[in-house]
PDB file of N, CA and C in Angstrom:
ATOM      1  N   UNK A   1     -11.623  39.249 -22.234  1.00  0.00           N
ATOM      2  CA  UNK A   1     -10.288  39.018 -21.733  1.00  0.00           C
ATOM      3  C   UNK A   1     -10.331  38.459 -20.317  1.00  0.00           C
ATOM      4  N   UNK A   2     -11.202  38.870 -19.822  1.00  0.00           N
ATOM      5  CA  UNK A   2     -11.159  38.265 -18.228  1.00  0.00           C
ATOM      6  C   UNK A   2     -12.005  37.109 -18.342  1.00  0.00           C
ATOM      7  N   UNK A   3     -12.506  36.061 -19.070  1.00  0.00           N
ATOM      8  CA  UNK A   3     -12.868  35.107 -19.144  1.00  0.00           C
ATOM      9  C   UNK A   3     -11.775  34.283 -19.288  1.00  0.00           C
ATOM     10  N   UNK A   4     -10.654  34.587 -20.370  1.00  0.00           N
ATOM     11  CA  UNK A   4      -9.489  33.759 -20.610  1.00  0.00           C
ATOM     12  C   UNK A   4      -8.372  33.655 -20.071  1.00  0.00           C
ATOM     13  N   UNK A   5      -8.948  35.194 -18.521  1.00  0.00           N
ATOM     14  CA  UNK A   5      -7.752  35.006 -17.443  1.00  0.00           C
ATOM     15  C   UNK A   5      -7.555  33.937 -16.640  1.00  0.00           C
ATOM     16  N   UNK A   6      -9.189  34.165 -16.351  1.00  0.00           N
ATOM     17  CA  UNK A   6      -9.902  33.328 -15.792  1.00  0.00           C
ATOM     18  C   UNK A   6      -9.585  31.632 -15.849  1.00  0.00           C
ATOM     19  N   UNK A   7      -9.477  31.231 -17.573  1.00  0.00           N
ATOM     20  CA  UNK A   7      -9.569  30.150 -17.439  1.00  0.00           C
ATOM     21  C   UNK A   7      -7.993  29.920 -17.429  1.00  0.00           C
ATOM     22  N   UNK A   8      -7.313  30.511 -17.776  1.00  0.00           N
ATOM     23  CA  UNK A   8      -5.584  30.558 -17.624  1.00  0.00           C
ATOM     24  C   UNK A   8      -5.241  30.006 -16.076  1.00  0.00           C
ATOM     25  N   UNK A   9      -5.949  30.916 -15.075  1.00  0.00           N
ATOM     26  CA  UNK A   9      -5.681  30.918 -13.919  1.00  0.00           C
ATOM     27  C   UNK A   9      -6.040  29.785 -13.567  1.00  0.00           C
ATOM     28  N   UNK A  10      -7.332  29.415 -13.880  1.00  0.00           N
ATOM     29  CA  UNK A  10      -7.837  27.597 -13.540  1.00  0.00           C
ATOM     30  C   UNK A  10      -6.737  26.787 -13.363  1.00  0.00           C
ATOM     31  N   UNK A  11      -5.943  26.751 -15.194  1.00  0.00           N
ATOM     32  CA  UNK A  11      -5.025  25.906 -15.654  1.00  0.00           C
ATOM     33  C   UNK A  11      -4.227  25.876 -14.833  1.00  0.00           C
ATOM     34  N   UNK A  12      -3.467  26.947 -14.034  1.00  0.00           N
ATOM     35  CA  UNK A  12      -2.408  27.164 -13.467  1.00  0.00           C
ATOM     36  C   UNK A  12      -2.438  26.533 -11.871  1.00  0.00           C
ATOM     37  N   UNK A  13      -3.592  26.620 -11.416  1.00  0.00           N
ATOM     38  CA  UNK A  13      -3.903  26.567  -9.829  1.00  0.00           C
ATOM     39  C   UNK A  13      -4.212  24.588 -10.388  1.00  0.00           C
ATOM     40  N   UNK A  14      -4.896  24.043 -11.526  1.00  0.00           N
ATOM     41  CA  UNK A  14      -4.544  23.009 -11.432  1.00  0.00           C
ATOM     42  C   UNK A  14      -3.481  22.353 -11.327  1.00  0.00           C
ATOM     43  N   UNK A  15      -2.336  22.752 -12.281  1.00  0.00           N
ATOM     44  CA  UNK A  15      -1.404  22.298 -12.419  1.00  0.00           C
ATOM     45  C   UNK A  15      -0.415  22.138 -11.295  1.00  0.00           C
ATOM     46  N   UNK A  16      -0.427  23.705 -10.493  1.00  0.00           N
ATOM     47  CA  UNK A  16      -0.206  23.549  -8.967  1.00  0.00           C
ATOM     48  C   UNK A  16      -0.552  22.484  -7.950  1.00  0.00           C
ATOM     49  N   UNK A  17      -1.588  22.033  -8.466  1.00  0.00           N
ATOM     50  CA  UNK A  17      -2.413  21.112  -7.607  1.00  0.00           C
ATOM     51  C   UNK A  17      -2.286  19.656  -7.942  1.00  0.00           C
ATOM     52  N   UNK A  18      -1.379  19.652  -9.220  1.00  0.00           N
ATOM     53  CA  UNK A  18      -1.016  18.189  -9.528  1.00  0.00           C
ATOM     54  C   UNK A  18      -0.192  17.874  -9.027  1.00  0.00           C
ATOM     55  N   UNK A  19       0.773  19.181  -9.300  1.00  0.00           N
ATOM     56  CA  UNK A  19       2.673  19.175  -8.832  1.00  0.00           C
ATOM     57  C   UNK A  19       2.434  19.074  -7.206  1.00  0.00           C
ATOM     58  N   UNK A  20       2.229  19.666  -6.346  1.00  0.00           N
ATOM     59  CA  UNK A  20       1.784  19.327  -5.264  1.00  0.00           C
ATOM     60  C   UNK A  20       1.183  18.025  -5.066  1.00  0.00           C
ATOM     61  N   UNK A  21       0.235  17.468  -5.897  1.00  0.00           N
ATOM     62  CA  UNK A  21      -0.077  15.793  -4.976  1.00  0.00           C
ATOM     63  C   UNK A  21       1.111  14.885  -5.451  1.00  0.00           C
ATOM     64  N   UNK A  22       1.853  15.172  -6.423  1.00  0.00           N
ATOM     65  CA  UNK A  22       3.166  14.694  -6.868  1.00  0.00           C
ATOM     66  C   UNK A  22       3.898  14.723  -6.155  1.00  0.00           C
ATOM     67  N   UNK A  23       4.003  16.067  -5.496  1.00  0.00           N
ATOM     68  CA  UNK A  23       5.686  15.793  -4.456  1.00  0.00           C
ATOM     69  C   UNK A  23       5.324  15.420  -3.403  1.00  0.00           C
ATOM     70  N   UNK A  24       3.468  15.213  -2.677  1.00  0.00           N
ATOM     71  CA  UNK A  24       3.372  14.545  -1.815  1.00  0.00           C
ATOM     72  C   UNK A  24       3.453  13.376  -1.696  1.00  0.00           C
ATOM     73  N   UNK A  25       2.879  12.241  -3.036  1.00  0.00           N
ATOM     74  CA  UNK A  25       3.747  10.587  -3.180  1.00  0.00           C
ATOM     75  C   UNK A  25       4.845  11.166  -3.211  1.00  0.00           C
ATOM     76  N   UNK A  26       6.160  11.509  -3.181  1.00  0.00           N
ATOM     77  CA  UNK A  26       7.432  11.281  -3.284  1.00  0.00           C
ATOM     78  C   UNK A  26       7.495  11.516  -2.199  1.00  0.00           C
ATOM     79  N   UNK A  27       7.186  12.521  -0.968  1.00  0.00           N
ATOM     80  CA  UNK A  27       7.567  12.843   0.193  1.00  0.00           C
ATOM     81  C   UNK A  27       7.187  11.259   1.344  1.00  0.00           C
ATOM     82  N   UNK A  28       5.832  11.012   0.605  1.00  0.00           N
ATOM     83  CA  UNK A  28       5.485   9.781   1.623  1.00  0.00           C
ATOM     84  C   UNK A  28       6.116   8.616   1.236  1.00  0.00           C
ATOM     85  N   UNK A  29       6.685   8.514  -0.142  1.00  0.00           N
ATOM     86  CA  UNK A  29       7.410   7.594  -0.200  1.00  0.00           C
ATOM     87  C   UNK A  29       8.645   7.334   0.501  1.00  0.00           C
ATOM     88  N   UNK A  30       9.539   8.659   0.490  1.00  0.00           N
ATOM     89  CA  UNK A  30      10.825   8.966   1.248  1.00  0.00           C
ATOM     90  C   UNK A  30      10.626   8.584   2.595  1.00  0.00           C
ATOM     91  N   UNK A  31       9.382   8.828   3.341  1.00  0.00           N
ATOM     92  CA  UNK A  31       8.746   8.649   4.469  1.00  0.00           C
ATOM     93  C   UNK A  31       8.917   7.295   4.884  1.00  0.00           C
ATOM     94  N   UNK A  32       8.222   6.982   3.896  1.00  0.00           N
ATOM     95  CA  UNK A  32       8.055   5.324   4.277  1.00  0.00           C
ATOM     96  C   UNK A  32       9.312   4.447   4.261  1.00  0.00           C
ATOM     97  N   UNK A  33      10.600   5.240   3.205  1.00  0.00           N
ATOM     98  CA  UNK A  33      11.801   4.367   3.022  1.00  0.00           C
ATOM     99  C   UNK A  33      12.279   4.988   4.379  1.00  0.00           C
ATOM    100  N   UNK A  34      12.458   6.100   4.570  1.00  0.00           N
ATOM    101  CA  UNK A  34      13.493   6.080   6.268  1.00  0.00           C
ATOM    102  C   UNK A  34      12.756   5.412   7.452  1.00  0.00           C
ATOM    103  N   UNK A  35      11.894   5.411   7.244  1.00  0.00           N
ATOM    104  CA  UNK A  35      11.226   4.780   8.738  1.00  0.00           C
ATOM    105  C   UNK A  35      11.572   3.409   8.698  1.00  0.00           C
ATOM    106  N   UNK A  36      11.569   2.305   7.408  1.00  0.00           N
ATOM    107  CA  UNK A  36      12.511   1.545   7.365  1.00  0.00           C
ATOM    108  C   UNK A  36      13.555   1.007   7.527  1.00  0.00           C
ATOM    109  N   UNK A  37      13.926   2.241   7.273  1.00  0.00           N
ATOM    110  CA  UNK A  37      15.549   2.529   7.338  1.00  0.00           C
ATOM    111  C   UNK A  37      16.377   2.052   9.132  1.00  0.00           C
ATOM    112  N   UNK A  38      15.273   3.606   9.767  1.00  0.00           N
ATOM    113  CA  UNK A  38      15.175   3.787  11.309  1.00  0.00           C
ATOM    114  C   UNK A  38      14.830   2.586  12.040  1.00  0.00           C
ATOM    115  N   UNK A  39      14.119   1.698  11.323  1.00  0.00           N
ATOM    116  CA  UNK A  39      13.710   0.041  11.921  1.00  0.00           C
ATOM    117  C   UNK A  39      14.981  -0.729  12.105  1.00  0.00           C
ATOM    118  N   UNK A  40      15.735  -0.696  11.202  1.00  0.00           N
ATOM    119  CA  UNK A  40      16.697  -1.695  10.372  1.00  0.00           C
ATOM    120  C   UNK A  40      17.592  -1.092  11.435  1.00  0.00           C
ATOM    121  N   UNK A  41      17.938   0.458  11.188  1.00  0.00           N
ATOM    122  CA  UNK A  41      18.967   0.721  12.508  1.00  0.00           C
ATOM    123  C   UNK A  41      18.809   0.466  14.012  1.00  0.00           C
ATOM    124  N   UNK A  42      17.845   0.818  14.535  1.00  0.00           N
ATOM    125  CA  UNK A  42      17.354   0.363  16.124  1.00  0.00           C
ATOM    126  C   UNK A  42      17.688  -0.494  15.915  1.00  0.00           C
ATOM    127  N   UNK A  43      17.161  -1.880  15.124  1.00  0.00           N
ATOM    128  CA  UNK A  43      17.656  -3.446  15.409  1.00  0.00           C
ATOM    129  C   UNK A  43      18.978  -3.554  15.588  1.00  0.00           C
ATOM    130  N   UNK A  44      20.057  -2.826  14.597  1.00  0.00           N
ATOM    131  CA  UNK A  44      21.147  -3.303  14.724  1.00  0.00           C
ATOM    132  C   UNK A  44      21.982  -2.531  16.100  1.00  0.00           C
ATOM    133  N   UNK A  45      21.417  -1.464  16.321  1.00  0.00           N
ATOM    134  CA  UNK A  45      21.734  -0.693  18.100  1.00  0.00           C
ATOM    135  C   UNK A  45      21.852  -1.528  18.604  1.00  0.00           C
ATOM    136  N   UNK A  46      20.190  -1.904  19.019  1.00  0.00           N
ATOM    137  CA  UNK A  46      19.968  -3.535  20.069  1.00  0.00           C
ATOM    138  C   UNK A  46      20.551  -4.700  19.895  1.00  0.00           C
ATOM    139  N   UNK A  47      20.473  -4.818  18.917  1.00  0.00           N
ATOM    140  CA  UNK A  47      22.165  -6.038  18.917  1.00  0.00           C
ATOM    141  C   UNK A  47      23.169  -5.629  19.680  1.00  0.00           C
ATOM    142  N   UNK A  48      23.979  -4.940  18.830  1.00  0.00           N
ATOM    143  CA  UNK A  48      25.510  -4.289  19.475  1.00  0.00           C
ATOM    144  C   UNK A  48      25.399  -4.283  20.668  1.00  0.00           C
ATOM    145  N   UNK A  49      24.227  -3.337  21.420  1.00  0.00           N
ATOM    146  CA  UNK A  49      24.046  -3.725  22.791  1.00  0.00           C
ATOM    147  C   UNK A  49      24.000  -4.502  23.792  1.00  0.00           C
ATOM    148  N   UNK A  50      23.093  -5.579  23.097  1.00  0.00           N
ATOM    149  CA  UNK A  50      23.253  -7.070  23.715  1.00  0.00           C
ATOM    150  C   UNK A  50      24.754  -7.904  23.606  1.00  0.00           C
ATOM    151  N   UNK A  51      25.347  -7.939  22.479  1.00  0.00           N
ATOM    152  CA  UNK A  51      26.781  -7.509  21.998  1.00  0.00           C
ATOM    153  C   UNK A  51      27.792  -7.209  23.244  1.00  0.00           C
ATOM    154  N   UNK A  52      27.515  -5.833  23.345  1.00  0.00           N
ATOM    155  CA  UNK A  52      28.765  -4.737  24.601  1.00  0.00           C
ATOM    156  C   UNK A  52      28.192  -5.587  25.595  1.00  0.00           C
ATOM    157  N   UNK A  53      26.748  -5.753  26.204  1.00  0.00           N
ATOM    158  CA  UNK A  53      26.498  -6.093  27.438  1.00  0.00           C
ATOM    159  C   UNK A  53      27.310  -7.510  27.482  1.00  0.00           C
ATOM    160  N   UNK A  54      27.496  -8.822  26.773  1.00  0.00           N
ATOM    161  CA  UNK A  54      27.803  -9.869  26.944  1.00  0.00           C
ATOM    162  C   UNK A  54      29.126  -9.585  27.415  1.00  0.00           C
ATOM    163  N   UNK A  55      29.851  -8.929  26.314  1.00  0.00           N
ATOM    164  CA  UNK A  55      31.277  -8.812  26.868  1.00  0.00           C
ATOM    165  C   UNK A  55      31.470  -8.055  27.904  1.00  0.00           C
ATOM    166  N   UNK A  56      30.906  -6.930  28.104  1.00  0.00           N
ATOM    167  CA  UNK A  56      31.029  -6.770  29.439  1.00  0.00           C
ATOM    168  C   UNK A  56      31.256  -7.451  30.840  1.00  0.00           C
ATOM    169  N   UNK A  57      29.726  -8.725  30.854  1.00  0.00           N
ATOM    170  CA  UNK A  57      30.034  -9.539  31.227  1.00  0.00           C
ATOM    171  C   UNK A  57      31.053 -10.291  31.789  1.00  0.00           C
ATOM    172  N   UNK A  58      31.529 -10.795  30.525  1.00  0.00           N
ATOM    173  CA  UNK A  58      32.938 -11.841  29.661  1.00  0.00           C
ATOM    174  C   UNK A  58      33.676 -10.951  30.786  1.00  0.00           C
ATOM    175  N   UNK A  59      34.302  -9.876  30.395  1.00  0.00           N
ATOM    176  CA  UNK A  59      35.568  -9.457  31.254  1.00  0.00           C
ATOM    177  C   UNK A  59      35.058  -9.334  32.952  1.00  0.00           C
ATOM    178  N   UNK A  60      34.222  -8.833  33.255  1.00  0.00           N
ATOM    179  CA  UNK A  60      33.853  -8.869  34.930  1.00  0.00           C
ATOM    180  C   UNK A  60      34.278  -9.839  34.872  1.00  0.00           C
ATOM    181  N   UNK A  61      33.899 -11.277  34.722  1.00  0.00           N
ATOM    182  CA  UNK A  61      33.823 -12.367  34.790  1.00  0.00           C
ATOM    183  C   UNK A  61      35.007 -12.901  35.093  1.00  0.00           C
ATOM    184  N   UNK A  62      35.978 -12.711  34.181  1.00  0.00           N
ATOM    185  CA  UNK A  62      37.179 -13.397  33.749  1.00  0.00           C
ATOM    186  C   UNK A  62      38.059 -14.391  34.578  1.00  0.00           C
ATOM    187  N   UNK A  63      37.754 -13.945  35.460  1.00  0.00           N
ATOM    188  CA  UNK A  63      38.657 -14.456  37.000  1.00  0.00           C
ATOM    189  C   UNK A  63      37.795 -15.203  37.722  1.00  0.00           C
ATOM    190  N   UNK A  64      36.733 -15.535  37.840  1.00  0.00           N
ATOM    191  CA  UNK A  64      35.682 -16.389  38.268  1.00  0.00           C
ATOM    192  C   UNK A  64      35.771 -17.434  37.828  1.00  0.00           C
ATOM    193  N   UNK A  65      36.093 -18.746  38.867  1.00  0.00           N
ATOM    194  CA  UNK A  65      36.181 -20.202  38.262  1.00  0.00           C
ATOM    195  C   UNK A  65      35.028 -20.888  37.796  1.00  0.00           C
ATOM    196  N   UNK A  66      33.704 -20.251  38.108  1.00  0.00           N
ATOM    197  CA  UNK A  66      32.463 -21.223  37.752  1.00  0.00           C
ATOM    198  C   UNK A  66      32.473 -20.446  36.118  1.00  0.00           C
ATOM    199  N   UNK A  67      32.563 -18.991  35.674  1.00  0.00           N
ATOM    200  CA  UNK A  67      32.521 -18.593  34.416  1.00  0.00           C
ATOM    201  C   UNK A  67      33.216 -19.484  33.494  1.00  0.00           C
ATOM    202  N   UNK A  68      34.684 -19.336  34.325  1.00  0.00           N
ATOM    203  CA  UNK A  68      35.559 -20.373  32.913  1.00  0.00           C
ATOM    204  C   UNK A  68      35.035 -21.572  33.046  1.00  0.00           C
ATOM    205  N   UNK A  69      34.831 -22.062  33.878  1.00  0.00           N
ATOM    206  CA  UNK A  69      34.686 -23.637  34.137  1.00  0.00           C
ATOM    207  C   UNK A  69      32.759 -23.919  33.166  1.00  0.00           C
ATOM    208  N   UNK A  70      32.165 -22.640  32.965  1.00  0.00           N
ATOM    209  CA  UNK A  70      31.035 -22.993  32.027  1.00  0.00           C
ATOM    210  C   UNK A  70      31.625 -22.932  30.193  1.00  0.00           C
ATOM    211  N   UNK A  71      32.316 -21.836  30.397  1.00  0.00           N
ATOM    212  CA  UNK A  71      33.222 -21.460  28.983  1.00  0.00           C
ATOM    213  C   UNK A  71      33.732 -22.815  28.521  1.00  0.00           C
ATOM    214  N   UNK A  72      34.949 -23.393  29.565  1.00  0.00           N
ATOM    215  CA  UNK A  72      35.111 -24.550  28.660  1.00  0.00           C
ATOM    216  C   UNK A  72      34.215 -26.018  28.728  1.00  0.00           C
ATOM    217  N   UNK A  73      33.118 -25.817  29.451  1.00  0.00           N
ATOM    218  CA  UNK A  73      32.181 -26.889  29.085  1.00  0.00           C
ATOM    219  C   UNK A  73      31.389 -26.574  27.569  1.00  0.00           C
ATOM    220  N   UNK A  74      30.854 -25.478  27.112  1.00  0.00           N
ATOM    221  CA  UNK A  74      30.083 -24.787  26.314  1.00  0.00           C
ATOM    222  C   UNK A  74      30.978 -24.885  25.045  1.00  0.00           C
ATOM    223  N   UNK A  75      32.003 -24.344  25.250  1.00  0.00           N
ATOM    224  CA  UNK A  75      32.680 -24.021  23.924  1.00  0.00           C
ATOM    225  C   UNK A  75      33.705 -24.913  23.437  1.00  0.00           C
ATOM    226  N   UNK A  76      34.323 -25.451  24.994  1.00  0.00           N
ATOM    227  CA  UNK A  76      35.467 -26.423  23.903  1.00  0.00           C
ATOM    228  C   UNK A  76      35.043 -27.590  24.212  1.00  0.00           C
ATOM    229  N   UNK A  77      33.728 -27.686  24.759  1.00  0.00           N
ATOM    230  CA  UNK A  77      33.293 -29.485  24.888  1.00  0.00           C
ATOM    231  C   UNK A  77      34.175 -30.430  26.453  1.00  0.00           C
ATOM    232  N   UNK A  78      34.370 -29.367  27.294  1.00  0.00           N
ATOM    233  CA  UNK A  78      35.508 -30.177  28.422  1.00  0.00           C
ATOM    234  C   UNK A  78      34.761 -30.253  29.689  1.00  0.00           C
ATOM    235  N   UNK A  79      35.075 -31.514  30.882  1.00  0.00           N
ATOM    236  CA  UNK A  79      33.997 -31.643  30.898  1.00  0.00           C
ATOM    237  C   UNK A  79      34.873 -31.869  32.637  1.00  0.00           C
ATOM    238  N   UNK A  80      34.658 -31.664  33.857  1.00  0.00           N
ATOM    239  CA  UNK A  80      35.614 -31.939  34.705  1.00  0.00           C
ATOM    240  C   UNK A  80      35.166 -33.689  35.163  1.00  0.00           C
ATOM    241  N   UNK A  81      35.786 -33.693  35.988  1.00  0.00           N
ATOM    242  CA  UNK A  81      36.271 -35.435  37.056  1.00  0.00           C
ATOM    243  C   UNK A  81      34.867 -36.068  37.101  1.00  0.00           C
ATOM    244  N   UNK A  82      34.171 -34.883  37.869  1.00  0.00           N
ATOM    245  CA  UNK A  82      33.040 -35.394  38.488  1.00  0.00           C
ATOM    246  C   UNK A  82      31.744 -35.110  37.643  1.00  0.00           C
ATOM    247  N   UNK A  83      31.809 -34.845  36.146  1.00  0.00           N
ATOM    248  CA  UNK A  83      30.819 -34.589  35.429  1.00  0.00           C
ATOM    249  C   UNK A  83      30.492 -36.090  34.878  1.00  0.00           C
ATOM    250  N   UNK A  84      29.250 -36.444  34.809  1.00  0.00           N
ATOM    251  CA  UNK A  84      28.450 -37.418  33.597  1.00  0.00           C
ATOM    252  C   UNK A  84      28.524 -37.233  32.327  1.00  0.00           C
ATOM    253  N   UNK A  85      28.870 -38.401  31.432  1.00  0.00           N
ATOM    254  CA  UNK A  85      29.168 -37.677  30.269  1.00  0.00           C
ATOM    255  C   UNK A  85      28.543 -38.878  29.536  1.00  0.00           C
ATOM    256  N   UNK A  86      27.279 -38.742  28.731  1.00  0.00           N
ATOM    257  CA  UNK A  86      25.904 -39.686  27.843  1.00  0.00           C
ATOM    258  C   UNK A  86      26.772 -39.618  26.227  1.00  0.00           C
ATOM    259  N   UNK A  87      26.870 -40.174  26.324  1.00  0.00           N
ATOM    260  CA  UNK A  87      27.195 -40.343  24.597  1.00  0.00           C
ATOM    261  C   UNK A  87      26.202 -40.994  23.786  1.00  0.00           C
ATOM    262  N   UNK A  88      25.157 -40.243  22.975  1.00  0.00           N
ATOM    263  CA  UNK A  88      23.925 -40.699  22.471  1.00  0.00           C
ATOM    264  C   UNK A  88      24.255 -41.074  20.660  1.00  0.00           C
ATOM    265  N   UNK A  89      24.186 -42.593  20.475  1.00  0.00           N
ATOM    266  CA  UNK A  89      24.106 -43.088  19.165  1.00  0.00           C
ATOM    267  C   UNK A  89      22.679 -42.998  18.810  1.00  0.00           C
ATOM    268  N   UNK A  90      22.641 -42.900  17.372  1.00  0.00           N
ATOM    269  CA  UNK A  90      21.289 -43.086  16.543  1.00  0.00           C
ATOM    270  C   UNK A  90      21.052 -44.743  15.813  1.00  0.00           C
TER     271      UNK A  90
END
């Protein structure tokens, strides 16, 4: 009888030992998906950040004639009196 406890007990401490390296791939898998995850989020932090900081910017700014006076060169294409203005054909 204690031979077939014996080998009972084997069975059992294996099987333990499967289920255990089992939930360790699933744990390192989970592992590996949030740290992903945690990548993907920092990036999008550091955006937003760079983001808040611009506008931040933008409003200090607002009242400053060289800011607007780059704003509407940049964005609406305007260009003052004393600017050069190349008009390049192909």
């Amino acid at each position: 009888m204690s031979k077939r406890a014996g080998l009972v007990l084997r069975i059992l401490l294996l099987l333990v030992l499967v289920y255990m390296v089992f939930l360790f791939i699933r744990v390192r898998g989970q592992i590996t998906s949030a740290s992903a995850e945690l990548e993907q989020l920092n990036d999008q932090v550091n955006q937003q950040l760079q983001t808040n900081t611009e506008l931040s910017n933008a409003i200090e700014n607002r009242d400053d004639p060289l800011y607007l006076k780059d704003i509407a060169r940049e964005r609406l294409g305007l260009v003052s009196k004393d600017d050069w203005v190349f008009y390049v054909t192909d």
